[in-house]
Protein backbone atom coordinates (compact mmCIF):
# COMPACT_ATOMS: atom_id res chain seq x y z
CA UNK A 1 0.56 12.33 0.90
CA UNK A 2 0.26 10.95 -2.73
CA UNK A 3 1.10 7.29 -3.93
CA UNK A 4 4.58 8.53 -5.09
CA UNK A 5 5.52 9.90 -1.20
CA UNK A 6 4.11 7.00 0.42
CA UNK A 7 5.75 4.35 -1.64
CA UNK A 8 9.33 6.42 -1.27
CA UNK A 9 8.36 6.67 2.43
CA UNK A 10 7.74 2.34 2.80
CA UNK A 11 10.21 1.31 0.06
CA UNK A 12 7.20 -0.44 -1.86
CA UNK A 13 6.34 -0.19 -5.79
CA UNK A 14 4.03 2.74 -6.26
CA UNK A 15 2.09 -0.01 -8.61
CA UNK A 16 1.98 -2.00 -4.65
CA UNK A 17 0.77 1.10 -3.26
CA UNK A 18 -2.11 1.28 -5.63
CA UNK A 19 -3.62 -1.88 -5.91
CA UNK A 20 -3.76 -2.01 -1.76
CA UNK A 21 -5.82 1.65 -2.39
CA UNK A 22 -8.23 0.24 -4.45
CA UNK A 23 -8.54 -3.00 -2.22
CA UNK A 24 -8.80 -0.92 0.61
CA UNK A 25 -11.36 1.70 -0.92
CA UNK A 26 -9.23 5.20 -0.83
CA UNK A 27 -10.65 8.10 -2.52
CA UNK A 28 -9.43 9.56 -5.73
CA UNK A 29 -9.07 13.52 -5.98
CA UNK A 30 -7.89 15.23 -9.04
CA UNK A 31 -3.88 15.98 -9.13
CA UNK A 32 -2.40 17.75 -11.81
CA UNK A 33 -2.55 17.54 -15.01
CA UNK A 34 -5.96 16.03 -14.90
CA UNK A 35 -4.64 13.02 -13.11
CA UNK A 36 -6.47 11.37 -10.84
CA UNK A 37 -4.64 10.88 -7.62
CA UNK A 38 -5.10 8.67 -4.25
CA UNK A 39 -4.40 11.14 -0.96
CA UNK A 40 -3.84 9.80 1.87
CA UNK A 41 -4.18 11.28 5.43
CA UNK A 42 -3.10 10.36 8.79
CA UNK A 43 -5.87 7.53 9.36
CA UNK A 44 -4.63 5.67 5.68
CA UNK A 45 -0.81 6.37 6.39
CA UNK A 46 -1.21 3.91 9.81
CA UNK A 47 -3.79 1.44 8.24
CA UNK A 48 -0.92 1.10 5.63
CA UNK A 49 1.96 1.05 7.41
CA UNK A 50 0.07 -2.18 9.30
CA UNK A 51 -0.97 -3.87 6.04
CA UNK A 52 -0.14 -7.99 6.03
CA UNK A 53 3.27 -8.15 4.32
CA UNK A 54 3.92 -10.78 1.71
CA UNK A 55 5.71 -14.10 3.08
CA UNK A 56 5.99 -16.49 5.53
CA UNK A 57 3.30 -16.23 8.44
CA UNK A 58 4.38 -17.24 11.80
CA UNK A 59 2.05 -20.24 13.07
CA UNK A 60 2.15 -21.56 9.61
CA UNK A 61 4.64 -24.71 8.77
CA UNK A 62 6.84 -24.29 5.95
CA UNK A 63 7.69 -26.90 3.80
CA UNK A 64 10.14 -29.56 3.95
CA UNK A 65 12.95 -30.09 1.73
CA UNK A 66 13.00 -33.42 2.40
């Protein structure tokens, strides 16, 4: 799958998609148009689909309004 598919597939930015690629250390291949593309296969899809969302963290107190 390319960064395009995967962010349709998670409803994230394809921008979001990207910068956890090159945090994460996924190979580039070259797409059309001379474009360099990230490809992800089975292994990536499921280390992505477990990434640590944005937000609260359970364990962690949130802060009082008072």
């Amino acid at each position: 799958m390319t960064t395009k598919e995967v962010a349709e597939k998670y409803g994230v930015t394809r921008n979001a998609v990207i910068r956890w690629c090159k945090k994460n250390n996924i190979k580039r291949v070259l797409g059309k148009n001379g474009v360099m593309e990230y490809v992800f296969n089975a292994k990536n899809l499921k280390e992505f689909e477990n990434r640590r969302g944005r937000g609260w963290k359970q364990g962690k107190p949130r802060k009082s309004t008072i």
